[in-house]
Protein backbone atom coordinates (compact mmCIF):
# COMPACT_ATOMS: atom_id res chain seq x y z
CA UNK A 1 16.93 6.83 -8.53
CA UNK A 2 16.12 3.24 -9.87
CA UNK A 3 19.55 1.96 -9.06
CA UNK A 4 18.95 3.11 -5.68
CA UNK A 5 15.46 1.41 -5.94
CA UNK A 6 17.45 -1.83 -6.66
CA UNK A 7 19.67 -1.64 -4.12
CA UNK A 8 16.44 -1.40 -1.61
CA UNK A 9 15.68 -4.32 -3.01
CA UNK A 10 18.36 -6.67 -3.05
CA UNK A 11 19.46 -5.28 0.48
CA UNK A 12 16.42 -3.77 2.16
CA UNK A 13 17.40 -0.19 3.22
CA UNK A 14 17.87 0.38 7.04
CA UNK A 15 15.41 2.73 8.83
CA UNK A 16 18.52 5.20 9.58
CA UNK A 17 16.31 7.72 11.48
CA UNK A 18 13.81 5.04 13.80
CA UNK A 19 11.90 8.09 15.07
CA UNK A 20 8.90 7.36 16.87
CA UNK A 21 5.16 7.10 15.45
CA UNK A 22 3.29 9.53 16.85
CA UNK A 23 0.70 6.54 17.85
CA UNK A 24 1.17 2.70 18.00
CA UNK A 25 1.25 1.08 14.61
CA UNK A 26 -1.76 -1.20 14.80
CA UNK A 27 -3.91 2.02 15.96
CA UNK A 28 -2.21 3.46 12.72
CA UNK A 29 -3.20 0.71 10.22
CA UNK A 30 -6.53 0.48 11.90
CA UNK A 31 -7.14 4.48 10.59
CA UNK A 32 -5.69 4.10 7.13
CA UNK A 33 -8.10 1.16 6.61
CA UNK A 34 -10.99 3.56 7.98
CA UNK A 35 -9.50 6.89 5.93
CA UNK A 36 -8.88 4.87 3.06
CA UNK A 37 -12.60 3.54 2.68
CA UNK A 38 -13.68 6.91 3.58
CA UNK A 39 -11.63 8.16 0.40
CA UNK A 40 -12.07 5.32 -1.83
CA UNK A 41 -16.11 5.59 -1.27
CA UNK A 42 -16.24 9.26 -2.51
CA UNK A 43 -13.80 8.20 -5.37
CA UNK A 44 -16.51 5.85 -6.65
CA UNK A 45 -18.72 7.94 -6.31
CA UNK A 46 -16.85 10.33 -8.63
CA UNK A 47 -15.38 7.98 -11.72
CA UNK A 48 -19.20 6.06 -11.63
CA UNK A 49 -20.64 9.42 -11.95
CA UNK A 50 -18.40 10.63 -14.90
CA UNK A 51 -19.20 7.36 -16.42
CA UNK A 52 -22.85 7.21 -15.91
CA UNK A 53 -23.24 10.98 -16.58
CA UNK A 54 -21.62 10.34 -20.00
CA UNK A 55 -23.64 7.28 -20.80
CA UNK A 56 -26.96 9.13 -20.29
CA UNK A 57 -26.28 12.18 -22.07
CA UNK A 58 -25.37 10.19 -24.82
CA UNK A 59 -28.58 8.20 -24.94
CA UNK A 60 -29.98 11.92 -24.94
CA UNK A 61 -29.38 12.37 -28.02
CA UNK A 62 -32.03 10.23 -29.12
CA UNK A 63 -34.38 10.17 -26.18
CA UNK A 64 -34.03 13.86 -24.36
CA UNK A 65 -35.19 13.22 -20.99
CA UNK A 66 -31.56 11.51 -20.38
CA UNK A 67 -30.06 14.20 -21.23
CA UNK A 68 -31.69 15.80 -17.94
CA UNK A 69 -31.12 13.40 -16.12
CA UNK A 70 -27.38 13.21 -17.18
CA UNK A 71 -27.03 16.52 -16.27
CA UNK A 72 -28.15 16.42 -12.72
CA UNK A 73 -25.54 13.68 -12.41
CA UNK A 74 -23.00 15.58 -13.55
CA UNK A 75 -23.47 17.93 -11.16
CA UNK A 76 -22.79 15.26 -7.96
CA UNK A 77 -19.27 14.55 -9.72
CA UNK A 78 -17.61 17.96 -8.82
CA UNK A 79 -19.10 17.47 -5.26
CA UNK A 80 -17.70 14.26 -4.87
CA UNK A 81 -14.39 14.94 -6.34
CA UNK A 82 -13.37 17.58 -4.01
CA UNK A 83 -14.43 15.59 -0.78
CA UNK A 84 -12.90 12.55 -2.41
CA UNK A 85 -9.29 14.70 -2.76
CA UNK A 86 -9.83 16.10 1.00
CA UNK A 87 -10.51 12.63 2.11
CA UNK A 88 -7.03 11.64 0.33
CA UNK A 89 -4.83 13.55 2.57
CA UNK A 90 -5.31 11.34 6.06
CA UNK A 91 -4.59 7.70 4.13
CA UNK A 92 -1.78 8.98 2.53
CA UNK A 93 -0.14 10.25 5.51
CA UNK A 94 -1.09 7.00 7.23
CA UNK A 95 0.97 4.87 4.70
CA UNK A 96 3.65 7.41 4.13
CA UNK A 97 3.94 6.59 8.11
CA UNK A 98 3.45 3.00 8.32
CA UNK A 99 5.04 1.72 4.80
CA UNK A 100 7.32 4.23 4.13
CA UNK A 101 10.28 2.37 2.10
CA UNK A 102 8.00 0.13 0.25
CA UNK A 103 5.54 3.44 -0.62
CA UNK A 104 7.82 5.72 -1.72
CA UNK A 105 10.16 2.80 -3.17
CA UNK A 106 7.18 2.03 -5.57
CA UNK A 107 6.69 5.91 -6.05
CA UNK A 108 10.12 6.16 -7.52
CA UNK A 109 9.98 2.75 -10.18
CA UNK A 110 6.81 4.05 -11.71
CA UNK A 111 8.62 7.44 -12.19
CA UNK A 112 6.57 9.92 -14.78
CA UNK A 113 3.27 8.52 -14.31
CA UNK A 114 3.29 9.14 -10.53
CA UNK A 115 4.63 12.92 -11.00
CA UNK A 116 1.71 13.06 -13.94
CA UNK A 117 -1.19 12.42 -10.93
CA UNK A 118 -1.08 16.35 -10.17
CA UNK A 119 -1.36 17.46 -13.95
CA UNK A 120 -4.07 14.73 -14.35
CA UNK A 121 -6.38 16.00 -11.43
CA UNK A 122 -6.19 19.33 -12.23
CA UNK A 123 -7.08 18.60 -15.59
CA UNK A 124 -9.71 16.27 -15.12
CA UNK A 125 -11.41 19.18 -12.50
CA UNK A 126 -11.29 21.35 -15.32
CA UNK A 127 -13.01 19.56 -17.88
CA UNK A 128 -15.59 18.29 -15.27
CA UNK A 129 -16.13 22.07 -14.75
CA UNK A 130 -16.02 22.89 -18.58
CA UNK A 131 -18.28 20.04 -18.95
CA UNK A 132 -21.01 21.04 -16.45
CA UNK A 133 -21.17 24.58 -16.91
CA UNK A 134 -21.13 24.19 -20.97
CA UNK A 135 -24.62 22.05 -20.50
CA UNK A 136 -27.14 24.73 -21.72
CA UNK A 137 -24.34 26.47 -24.22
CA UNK A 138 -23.06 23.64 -25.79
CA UNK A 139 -26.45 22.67 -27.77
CA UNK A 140 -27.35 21.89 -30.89
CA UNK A 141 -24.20 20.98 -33.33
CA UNK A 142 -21.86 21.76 -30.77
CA UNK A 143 -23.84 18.83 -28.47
CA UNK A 144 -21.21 16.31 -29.78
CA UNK A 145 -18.43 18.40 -28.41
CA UNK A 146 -20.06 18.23 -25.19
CA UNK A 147 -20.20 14.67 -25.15
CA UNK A 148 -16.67 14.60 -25.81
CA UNK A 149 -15.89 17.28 -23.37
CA UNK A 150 -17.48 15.04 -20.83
CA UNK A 151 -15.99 11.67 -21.98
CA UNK A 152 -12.49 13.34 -22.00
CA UNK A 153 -13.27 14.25 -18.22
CA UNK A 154 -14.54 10.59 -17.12
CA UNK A 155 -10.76 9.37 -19.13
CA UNK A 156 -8.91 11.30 -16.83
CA UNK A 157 -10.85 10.18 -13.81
CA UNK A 158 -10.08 6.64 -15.34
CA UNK A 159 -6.48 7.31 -15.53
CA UNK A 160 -5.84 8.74 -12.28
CA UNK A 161 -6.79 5.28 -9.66
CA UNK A 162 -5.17 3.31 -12.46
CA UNK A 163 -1.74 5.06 -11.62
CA UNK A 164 -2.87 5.29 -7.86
CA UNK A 165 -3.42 1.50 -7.74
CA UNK A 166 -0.69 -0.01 -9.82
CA UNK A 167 1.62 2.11 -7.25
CA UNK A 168 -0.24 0.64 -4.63
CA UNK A 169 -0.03 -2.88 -5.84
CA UNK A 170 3.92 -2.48 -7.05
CA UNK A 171 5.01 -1.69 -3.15
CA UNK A 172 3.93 -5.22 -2.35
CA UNK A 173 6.09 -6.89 -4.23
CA UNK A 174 9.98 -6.57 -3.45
CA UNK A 175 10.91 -9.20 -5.39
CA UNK A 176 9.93 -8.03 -8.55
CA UNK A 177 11.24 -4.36 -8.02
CA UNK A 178 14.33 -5.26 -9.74
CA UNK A 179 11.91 -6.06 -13.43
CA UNK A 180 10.23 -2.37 -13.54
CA UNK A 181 11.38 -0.22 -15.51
CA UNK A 182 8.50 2.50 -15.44
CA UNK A 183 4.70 2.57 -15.42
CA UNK A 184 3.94 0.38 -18.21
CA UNK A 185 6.11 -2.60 -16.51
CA UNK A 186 4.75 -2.32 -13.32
CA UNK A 187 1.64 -2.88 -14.74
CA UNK A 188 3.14 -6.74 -15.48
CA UNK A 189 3.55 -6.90 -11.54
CA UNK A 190 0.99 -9.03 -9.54
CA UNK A 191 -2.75 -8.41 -10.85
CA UNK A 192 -3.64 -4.72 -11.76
CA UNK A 193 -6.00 -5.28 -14.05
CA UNK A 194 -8.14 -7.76 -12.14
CA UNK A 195 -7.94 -5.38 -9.02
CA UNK A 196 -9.11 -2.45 -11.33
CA UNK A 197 -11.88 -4.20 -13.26
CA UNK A 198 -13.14 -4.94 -9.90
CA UNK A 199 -12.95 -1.27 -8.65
CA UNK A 200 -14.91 0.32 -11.80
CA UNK A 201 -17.41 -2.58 -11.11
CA UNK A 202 -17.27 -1.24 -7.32
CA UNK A 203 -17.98 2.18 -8.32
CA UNK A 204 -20.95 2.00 -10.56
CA UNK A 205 -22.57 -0.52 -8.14
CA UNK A 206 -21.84 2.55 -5.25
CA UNK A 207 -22.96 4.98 -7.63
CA UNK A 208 -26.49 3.57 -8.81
CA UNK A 209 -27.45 2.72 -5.20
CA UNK A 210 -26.13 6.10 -4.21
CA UNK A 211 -28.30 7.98 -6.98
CA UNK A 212 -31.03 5.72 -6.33
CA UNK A 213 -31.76 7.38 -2.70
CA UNK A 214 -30.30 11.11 -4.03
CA UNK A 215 -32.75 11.11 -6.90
CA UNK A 216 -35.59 8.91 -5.11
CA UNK A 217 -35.88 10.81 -1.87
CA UNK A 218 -39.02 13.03 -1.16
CA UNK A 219 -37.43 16.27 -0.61
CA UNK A 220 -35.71 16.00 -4.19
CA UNK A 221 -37.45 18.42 -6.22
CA UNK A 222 -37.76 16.06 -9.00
CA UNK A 223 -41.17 18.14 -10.81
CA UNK A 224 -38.53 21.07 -11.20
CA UNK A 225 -35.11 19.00 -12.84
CA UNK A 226 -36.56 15.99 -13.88
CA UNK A 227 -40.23 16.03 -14.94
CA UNK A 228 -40.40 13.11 -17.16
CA UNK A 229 -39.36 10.53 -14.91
CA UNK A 230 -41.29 9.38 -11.49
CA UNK A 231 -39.64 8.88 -8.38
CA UNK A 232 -40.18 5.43 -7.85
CA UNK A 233 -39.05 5.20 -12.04
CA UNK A 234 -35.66 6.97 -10.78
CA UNK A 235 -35.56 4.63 -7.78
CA UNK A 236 -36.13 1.53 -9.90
CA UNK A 237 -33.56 2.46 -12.58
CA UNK A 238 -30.64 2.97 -10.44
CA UNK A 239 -31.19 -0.34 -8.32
CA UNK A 240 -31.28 -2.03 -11.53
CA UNK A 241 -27.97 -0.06 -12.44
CA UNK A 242 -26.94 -1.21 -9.10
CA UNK A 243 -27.98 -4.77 -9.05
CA UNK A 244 -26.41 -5.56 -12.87
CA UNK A 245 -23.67 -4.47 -11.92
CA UNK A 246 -23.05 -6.17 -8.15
CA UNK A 247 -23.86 -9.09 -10.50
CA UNK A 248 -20.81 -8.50 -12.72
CA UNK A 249 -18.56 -8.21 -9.65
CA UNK A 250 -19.98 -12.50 -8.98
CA UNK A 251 -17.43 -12.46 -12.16
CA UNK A 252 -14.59 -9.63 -11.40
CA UNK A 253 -14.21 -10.70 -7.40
CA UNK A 254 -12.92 -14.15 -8.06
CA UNK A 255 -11.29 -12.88 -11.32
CA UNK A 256 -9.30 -11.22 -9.09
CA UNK A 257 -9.09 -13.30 -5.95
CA UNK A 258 -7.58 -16.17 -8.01
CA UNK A 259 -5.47 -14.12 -9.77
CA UNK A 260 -3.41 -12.68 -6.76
CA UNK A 261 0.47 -13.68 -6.55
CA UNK A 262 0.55 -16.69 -3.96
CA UNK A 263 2.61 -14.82 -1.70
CA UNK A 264 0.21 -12.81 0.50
CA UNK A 265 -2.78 -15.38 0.11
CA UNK A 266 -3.32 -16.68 3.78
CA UNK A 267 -6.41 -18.85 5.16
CA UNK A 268 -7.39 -15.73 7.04
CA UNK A 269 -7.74 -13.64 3.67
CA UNK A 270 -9.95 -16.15 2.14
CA UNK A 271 -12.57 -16.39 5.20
CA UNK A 272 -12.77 -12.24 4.78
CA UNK A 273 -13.32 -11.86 1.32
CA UNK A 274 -15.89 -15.44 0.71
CA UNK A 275 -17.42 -13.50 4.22
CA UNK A 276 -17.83 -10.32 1.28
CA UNK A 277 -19.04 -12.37 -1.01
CA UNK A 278 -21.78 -14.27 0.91
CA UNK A 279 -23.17 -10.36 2.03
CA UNK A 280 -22.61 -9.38 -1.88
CA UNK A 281 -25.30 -12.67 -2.43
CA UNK A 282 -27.61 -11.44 0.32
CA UNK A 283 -27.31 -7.45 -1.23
CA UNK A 284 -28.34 -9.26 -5.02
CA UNK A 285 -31.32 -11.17 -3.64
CA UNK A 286 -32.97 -7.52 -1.81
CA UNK A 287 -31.94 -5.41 -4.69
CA UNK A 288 -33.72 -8.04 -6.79
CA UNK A 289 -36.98 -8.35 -5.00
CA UNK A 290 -37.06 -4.09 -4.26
CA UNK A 291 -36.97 -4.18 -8.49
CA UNK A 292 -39.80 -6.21 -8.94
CA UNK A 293 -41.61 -4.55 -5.49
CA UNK A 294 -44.85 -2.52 -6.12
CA UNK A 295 -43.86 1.37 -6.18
CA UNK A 296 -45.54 1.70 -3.15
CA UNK A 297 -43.30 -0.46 -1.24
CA UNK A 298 -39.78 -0.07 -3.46
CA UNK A 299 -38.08 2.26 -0.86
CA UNK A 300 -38.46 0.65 2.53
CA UNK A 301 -35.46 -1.56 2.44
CA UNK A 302 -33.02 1.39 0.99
CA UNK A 303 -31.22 1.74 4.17
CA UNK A 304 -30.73 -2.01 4.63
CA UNK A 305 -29.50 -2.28 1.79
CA UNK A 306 -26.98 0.58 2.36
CA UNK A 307 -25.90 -1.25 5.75
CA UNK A 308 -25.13 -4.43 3.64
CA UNK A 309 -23.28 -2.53 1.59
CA UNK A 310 -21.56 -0.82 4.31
CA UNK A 311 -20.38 -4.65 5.76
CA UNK A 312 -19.22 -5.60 2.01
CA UNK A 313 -16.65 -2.37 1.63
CA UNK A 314 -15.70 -3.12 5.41
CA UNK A 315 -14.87 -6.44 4.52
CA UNK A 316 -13.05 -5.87 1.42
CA UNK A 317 -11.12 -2.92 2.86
CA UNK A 318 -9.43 -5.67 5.44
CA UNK A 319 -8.76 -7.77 2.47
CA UNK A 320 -6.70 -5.54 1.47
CA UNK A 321 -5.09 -5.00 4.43
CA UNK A 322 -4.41 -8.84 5.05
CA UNK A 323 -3.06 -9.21 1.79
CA UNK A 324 -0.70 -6.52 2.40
CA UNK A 325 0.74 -7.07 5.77
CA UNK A 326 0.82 -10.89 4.21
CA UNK A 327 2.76 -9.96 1.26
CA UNK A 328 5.55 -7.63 3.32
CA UNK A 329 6.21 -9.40 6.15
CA UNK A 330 9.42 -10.90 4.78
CA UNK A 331 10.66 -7.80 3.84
CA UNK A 332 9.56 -5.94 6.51
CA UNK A 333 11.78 -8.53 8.50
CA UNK A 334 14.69 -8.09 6.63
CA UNK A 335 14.50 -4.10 6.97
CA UNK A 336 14.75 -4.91 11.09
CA UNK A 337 18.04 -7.24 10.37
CA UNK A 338 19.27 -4.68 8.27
CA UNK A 339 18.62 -1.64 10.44
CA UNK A 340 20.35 -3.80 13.46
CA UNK A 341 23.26 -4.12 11.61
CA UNK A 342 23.47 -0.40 10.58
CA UNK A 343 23.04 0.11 14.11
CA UNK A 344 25.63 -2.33 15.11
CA UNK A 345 28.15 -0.95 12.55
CA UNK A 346 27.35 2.68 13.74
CA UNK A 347 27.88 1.90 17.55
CA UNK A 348 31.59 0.19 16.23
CA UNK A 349 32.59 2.72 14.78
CA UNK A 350 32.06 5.48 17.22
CA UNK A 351 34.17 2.95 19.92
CA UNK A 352 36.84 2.99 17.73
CA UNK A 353 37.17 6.58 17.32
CA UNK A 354 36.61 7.02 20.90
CA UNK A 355 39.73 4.32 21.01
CA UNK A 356 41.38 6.73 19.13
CA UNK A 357 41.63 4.74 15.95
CA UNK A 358 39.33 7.64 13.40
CA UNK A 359 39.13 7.12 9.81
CA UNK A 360 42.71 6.24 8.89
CA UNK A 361 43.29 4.15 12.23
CA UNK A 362 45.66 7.10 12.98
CA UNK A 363 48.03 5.48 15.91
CA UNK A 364 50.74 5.13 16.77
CA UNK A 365 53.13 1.59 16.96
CA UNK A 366 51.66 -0.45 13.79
CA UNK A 367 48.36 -2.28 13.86
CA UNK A 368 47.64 -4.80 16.55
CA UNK A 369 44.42 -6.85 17.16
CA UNK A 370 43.88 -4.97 20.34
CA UNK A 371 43.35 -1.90 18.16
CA UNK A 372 40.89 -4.08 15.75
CA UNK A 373 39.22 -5.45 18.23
CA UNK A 374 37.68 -2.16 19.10
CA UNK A 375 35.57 -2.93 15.95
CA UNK A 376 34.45 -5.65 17.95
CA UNK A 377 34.29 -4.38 21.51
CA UNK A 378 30.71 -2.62 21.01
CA UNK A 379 29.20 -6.08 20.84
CA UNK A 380 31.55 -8.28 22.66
CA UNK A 381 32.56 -8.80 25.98
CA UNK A 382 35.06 -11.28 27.78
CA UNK A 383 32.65 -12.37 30.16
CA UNK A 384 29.28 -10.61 30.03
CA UNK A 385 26.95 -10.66 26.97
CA UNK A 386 26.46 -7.90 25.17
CA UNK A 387 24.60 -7.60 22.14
CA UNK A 388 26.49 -11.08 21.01
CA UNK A 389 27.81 -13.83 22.51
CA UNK A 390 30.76 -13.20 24.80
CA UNK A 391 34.28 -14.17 24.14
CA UNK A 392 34.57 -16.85 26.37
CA UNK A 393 31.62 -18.85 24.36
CA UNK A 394 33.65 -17.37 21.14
CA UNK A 395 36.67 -19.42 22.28
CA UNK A 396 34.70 -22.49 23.41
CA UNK A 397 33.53 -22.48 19.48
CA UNK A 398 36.90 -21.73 17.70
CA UNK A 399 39.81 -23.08 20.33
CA UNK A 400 42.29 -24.12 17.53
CA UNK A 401 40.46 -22.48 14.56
CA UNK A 402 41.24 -18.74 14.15
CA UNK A 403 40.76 -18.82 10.50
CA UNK A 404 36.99 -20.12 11.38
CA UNK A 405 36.91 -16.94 13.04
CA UNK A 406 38.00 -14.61 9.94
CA UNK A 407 35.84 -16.63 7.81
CA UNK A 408 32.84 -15.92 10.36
CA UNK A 409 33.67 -11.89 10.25
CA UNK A 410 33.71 -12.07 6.71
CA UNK A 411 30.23 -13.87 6.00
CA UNK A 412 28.35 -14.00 9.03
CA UNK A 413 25.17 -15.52 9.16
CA UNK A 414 22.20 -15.14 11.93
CA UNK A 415 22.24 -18.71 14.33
CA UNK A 416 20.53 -16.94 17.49
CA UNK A 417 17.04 -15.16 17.71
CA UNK A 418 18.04 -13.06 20.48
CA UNK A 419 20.87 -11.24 18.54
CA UNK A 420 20.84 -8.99 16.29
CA UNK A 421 22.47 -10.30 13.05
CA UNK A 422 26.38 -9.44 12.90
CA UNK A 423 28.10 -6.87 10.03
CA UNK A 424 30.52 -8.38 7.48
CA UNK A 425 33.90 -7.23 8.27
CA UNK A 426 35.35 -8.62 5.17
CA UNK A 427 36.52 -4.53 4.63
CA UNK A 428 39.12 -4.87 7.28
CA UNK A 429 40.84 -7.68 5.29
CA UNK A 430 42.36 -11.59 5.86
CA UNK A 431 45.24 -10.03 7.55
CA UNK A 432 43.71 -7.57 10.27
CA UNK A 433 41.10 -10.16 10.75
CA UNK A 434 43.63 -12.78 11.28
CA UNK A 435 45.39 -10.64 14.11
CA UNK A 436 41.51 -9.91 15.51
CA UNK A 437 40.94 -13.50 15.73
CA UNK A 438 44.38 -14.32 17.71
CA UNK A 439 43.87 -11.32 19.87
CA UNK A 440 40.16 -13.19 21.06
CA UNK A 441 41.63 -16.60 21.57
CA UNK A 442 44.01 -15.42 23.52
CA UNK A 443 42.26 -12.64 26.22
CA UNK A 444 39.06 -15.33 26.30
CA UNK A 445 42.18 -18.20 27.06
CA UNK A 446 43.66 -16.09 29.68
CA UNK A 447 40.07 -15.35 31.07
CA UNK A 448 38.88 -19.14 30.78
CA UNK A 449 42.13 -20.45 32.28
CA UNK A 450 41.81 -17.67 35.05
CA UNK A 451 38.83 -18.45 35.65
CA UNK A 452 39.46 -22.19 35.87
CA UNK A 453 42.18 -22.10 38.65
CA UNK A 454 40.89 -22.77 42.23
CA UNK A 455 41.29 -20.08 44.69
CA UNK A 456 43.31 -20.35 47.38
């Protein structure tokens, strides 16, 4: 499979079956970018959970009331998890659609670790179950192997974007498809690390504001779960966790901004993402001022602040996006070239087994450069252009040079926009291309000469 990766590589695989999308490929990208946020927001939701769930059960072990209120976390993450794998299903259709030999290409170089996703999840579901079921069973000296239970859990929910994104990130990259050798190598390619430092920042930051409102509204029946902590004390806690965070990402976002390859950076890309950043300032400065608020004013600006938010992932999402299309748009060009010449090949060799000519060039007489020309005669006319330039302007370039011809066939090279670039025919040979070449200069002769002669 990774020689045929290569091969992709060094000549970009034609799109041998152009079937249509079902809808237009901008209205396509336009819904991954939606899906994907969609996805990626109940996905941070679900590793900052694990995290913060495991952080607060083990500071219950000193001071009990987080242990509570670790375990009514722990109970959003299962929630979260299955909308964030239902959620899954419409982006990756969307880029199985739209970047189909780059996406799967990158599937195939990081080999077992992609295959290991499915293992992983179901895994990591199970010891998120095992981990909040267990929570009133597992007490005492078994309250360590709790904590570990849950810590495993939050590791696999780690490990699972981690292979997600480094697949992600390897598909823009071509060039370097030919240096993997597996997971661990790909994680050399462009700026993994960077890009997941900032998504674990991304997730707690979603995560605190998000359990700031689910633990801080009225109807949360806080005097039941959580009776040692206020609401506006929940409220305050998980802006701060919010806030600190956002803060850290001042650090992480141009970490990773000035560590991505130079080929997909554009002008454009930088106005969306310092656009992000000046929101990400505005976001700090409310979050700020709603910590130090009096409690009777610390929730008025929650949804504000949510909207902010909102413009930040937006803006970040088409980042992304830019970066991408950026980053493939050579590539994606050579895939057309190559596909028109696969197409051009295909249509020459059905003429020449309509001329009778099949596999073997099965006729009858010896071989003549009428009967190799039919290689030819799907793109070229005497007179009338086809889908190349028609004899006549052939023999206008190459008079008294055949072999410029043959040389031509053999190595051809793409001079006009409007055609598609031409095959190599270096498989039919010097000599067959030789008799080719004499057979054109001298129909597109007769036709010029012909056509030059006054009439009577």
């Amino acid at each position: 499979m990774r020689h045929l990766v290569l091969f992709a590589q060094a000549v970009p695989v034609p799109r041998d079956l152009e079937l249509p999308l079902p809808i237009g490929e901008w209205e396509l990208k336009l819904i991954l970018v939606l899906l994907f946020l969609v996805h990626i927001f109940f996905v941070n939701l679900m590793v900052g959970g694990s995290l913060l769930s495991v952080f607060f059960e083990i500071l219950g072990l000193t001071r009990p009331r987080y242990d509570s209120l670790a375990k009514k976390i722990a109970e959003t993450i299962t929630v979260n998890k299955s909308l964030a794998v239902v959620l899954g299903v419409g982006p990756l259709l969307c880029i199985n659609l739209v970047y189909t030999i780059h996406f799967y290409s990158a599937n195939a170089l990081t080999g077992y670790a992609w295959f290991a996703i499915i293992p992983l999840v179901i895994f990591a579901f199970l010891f998120a179950y095992l981990h909040k079921y267990t929570w009133q069973i597992w007490t005492g000296g078994r309250k360590r192997l709790h904590v570990i239970t849950g810590g495993f859990s939050a590791f696999l929910f780690l490990c699972i974007p981690l292979i997600f994104l480094t697949n992600i990130n390897l598909m823009l990259f071509p060039g370097k498809w030919a240096e993997v050798g597996g997971f661990f190598s790909s994680l050399q390619i462009g700026n993994v690390f960077p890009r997941y430092f900032h998504f674990l920042s991304a997730s707690l930051a979603l995560t605190g504001l998000f359990l700031a409102g689910w633990f801080g509204r009225r109807k949360f029946p806080r005097e039941k779960h959580l009776p040692d902590f206020t609401r506006v004390e929940l409220r305050r806690l998980f802006y701060r966790v919010a806030f600190y965070v956002s803060l850290a990402q001042l650090v992480f976002g141009p970490l990773l901004l000035f560590t991505l390859p130079g080929v997909g950076v554009t002008g454009t890309l930088y106005w969306v993402i310092l656009s992000g950043a000046a929101v990400v300032l505005i976001v700090l400065h409310i979050l700020w001022r709603q910590i130090k608020m009096p409690d009777e004013k610390i929730s008025r600006l929650y949804i504000p602040i949510w909207m902010l938010f909102g413009v930040v992932v937006l803006l970040m999402g088409t980042g992304r996006h830019v970066y991408r299309e950026a980053c493939l748009v050579e590539h994606k060009q050579m895939i057309a070239d190559e596909t028109a010449r696969f197409n051009a090949i295909e249509l020459a060799t059905q003429m020449s087994i309509r001329a009778g000519m099949g596999a073997g060039e099965a006729l009858g007489g010896g071989m003549t450069g009428e009967k190799v020309f039919q290689n030819c005669a799907a793109c070229h006319a005497v007179d009338r252009v086809l889908a190349a330039p028609s004899l006549r302007e052939v023999y206008s370039l190459y008079k008294d040079n055949p072999a410029g011809i043959v040389a031509w066939s053999k190595n051809p090279g793409k001079k006009r926009p409007q055609f598609a670039p031409m095959p190599s025919f270096a498989h039919l040979g010097d000599e067959k291309l030789t008799l080719v070449a004499d057979y054109i200069l001298e129909i597109a002769s007769g036709a010029d000469s012909a056509k030059s002669e006054p009439s009577d």
